[in-house]
N, C-alpha and C. Protein backbone atom coordinates (compact mmCIF):
# COMPACT_ATOMS: atom_id res chain seq x y z
N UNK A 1 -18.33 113.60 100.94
CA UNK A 1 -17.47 112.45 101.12
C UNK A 1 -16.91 112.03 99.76
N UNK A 2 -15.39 111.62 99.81
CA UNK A 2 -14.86 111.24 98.54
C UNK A 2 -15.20 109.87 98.17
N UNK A 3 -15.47 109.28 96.96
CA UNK A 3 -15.22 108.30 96.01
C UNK A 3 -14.73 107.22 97.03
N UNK A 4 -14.87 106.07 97.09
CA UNK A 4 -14.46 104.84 97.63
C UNK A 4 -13.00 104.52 96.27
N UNK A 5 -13.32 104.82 95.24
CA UNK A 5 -12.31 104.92 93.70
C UNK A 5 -11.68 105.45 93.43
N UNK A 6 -11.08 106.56 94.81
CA UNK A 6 -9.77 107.88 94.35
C UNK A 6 -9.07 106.66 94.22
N UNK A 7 -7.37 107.10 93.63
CA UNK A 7 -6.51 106.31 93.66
C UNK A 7 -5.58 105.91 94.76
N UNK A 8 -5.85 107.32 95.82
CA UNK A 8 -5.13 106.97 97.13
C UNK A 8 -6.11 105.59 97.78
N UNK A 9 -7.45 105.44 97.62
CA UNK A 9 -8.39 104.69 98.63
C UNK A 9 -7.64 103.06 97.48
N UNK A 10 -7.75 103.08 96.12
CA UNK A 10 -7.24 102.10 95.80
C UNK A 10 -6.26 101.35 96.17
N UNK A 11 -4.96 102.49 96.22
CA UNK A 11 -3.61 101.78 96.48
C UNK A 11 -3.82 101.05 97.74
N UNK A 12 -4.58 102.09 98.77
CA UNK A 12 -5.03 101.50 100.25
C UNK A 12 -5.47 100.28 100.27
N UNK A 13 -6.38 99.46 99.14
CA UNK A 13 -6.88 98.48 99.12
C UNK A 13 -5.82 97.21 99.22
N UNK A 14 -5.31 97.81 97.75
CA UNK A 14 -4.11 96.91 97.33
C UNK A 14 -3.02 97.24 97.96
N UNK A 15 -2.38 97.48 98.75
CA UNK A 15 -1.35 97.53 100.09
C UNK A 15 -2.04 96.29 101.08
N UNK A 16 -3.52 96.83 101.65
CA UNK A 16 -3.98 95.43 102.31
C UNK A 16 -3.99 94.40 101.91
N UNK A 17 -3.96 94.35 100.34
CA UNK A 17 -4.17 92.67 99.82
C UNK A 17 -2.74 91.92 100.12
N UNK A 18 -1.88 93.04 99.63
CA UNK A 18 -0.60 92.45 99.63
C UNK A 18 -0.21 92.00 100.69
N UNK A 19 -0.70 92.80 101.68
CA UNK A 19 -0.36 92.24 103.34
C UNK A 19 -1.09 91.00 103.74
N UNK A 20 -2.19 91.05 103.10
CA UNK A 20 -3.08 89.90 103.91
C UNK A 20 -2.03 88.32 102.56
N UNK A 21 -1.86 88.93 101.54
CA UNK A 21 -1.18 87.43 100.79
C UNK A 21 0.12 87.10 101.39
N UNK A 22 0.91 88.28 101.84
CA UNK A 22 1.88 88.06 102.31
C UNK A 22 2.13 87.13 103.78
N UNK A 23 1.24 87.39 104.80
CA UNK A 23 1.00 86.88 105.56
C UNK A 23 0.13 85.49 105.52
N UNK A 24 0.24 85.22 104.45
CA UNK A 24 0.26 83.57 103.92
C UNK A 24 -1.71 83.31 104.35
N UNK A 25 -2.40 84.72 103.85
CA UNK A 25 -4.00 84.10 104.23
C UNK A 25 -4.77 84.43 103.66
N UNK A 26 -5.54 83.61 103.41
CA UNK A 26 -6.93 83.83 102.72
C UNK A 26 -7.77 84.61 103.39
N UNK A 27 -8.90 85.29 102.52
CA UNK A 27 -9.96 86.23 103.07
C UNK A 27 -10.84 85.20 103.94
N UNK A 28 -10.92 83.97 103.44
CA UNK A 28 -11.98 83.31 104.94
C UNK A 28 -11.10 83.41 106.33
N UNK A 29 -9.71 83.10 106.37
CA UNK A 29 -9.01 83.02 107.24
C UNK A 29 -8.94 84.82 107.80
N UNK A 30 -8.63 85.82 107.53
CA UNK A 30 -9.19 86.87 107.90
C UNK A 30 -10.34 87.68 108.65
N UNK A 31 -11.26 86.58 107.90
CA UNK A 31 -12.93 87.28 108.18
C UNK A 31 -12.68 86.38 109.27
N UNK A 32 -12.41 85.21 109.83
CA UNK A 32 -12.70 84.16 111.06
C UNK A 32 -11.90 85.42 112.11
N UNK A 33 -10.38 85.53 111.68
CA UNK A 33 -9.93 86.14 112.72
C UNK A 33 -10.92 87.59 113.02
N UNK A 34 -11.26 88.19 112.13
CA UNK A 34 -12.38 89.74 112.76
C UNK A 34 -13.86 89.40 113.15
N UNK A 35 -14.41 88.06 113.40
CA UNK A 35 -15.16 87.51 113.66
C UNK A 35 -16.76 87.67 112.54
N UNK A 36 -16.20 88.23 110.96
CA UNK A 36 -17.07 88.65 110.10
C UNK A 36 -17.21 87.74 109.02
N UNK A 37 -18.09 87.62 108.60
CA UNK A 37 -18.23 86.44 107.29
C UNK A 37 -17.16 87.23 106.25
N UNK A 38 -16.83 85.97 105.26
CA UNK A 38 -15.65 85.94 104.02
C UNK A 38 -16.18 87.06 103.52
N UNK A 39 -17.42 87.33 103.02
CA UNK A 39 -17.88 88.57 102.09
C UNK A 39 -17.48 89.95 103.00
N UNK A 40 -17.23 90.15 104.27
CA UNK A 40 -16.50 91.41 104.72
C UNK A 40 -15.49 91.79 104.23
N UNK A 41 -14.26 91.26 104.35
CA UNK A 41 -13.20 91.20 103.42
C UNK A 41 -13.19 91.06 102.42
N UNK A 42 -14.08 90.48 101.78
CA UNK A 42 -14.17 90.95 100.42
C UNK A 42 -14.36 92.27 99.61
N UNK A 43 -15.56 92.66 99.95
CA UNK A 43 -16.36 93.45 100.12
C UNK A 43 -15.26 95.15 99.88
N UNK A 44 -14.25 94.53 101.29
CA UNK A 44 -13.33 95.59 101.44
C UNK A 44 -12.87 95.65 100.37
N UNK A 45 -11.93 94.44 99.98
CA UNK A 45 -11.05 94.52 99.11
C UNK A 45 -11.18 94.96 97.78
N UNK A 46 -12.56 94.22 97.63
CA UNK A 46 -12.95 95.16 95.68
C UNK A 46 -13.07 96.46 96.20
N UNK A 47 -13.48 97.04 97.17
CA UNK A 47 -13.84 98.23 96.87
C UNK A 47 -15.38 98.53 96.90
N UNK A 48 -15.84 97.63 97.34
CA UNK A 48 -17.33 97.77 97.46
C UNK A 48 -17.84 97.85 98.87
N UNK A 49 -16.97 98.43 99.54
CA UNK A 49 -17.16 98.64 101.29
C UNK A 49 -16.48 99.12 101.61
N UNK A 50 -16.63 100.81 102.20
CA UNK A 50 -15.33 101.40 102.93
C UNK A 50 -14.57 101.15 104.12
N UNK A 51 -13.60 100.83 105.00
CA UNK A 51 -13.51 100.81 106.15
C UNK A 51 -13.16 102.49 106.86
N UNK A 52 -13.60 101.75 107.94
CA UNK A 52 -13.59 103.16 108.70
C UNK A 52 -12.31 102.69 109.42
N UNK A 53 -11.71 103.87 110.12
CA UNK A 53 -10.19 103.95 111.04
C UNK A 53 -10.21 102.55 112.20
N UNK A 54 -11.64 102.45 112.62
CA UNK A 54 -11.31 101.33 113.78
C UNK A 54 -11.45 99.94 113.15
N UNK A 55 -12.24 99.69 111.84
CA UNK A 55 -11.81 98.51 111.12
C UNK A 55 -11.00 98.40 110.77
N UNK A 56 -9.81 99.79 109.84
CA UNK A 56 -8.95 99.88 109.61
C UNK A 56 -7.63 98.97 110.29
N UNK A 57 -7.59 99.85 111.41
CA UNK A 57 -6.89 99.22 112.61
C UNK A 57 -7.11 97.77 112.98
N UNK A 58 -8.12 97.09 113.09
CA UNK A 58 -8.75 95.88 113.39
C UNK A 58 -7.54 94.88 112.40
N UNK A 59 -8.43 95.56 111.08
CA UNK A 59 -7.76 94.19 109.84
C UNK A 59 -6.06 94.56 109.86
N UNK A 60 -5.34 95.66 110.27
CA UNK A 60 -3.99 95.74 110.60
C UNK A 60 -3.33 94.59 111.25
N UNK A 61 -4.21 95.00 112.58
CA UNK A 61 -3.75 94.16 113.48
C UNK A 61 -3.93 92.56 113.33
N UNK A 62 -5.17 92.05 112.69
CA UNK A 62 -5.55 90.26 112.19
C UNK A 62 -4.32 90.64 110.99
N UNK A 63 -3.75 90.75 110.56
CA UNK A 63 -2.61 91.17 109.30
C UNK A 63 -1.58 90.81 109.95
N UNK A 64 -1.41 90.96 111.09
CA UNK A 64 -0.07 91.55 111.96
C UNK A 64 1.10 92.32 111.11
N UNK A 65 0.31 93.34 110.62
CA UNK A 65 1.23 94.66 109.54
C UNK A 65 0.80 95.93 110.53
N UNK A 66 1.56 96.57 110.55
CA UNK A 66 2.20 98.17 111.38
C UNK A 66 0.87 98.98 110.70
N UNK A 67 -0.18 99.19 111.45
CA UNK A 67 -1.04 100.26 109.96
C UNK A 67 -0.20 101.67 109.69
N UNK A 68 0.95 102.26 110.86
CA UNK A 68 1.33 103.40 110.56
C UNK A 68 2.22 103.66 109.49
N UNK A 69 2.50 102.05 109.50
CA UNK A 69 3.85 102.10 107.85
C UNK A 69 3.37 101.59 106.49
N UNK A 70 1.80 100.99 106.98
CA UNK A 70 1.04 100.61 105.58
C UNK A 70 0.56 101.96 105.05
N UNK A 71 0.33 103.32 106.10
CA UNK A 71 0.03 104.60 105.95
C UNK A 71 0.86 105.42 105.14
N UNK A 72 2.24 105.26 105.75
CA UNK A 72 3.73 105.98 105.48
C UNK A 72 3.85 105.10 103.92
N UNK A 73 3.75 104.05 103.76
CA UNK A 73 3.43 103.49 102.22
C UNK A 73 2.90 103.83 101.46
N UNK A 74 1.50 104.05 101.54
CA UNK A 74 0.68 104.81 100.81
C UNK A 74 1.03 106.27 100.55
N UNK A 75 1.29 107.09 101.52
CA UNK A 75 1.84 107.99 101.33
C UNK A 75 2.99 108.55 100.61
N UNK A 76 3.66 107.40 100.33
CA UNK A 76 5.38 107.34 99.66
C UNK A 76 4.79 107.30 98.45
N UNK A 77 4.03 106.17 98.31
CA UNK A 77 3.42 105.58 96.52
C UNK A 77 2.79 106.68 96.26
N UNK A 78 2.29 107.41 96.75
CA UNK A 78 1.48 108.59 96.25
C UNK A 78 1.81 109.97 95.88
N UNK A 79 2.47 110.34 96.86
CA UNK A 79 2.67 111.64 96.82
C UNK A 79 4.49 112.03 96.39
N UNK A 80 4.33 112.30 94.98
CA UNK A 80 5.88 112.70 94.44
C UNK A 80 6.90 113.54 95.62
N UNK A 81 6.53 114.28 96.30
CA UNK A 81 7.05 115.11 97.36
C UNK A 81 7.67 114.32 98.37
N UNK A 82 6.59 113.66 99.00
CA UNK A 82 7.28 112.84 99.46
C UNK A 82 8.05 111.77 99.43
N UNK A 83 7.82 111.28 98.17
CA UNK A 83 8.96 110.62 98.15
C UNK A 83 10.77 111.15 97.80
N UNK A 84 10.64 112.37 97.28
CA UNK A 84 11.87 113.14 97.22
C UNK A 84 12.33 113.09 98.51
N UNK A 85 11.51 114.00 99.40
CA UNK A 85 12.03 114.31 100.61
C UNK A 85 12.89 112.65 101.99
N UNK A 86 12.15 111.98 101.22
CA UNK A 86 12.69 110.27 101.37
C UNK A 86 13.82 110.24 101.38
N UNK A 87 14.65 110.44 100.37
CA UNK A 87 15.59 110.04 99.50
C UNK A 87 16.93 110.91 100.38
């Protein structure tokens, strides 16, 4: 199993933060909506807790952000190729 600290799992982090600030909320307001204490979301967010695909999806959806275009994001920020083929 890879690193919770590659740089793809990072950007992943920080894509969610941006979504969860953007959507005007705090991590307590988050953790209420996934029914998990503040330190879940936290937890996520440093990087000191992996999510798996169905939490993944979960905190998408309490986000109300697309996870397939927070995906297609990550993927753009990451990979030089693809972002050519973008363009």
């Amino acid at each position: 199993m890879k690193s919770i600290r590659t740089q793809p799992y990072v950007r992943l982090l920080e894509l969610l933060v941006e979504r969860r600030n953007t959507a005007g909320l705090t991590q307590s307001q988050v953790a209420d909506r996934l029914g998990r204490p503040q330190s879940f979301v936290s937890k996520f967010e440093r990087g000191e807790r992996r999510l798996d695909v169905i939490e993944f999806l979960e905190v998408c959806r309490q986000l109300e952000t697309d996870p397939y275009q927070l995906l297609r994001d990550l993927e753009g920020a990451g990979n030089p190729a693809t972002r050519k083929k973008a363009k």
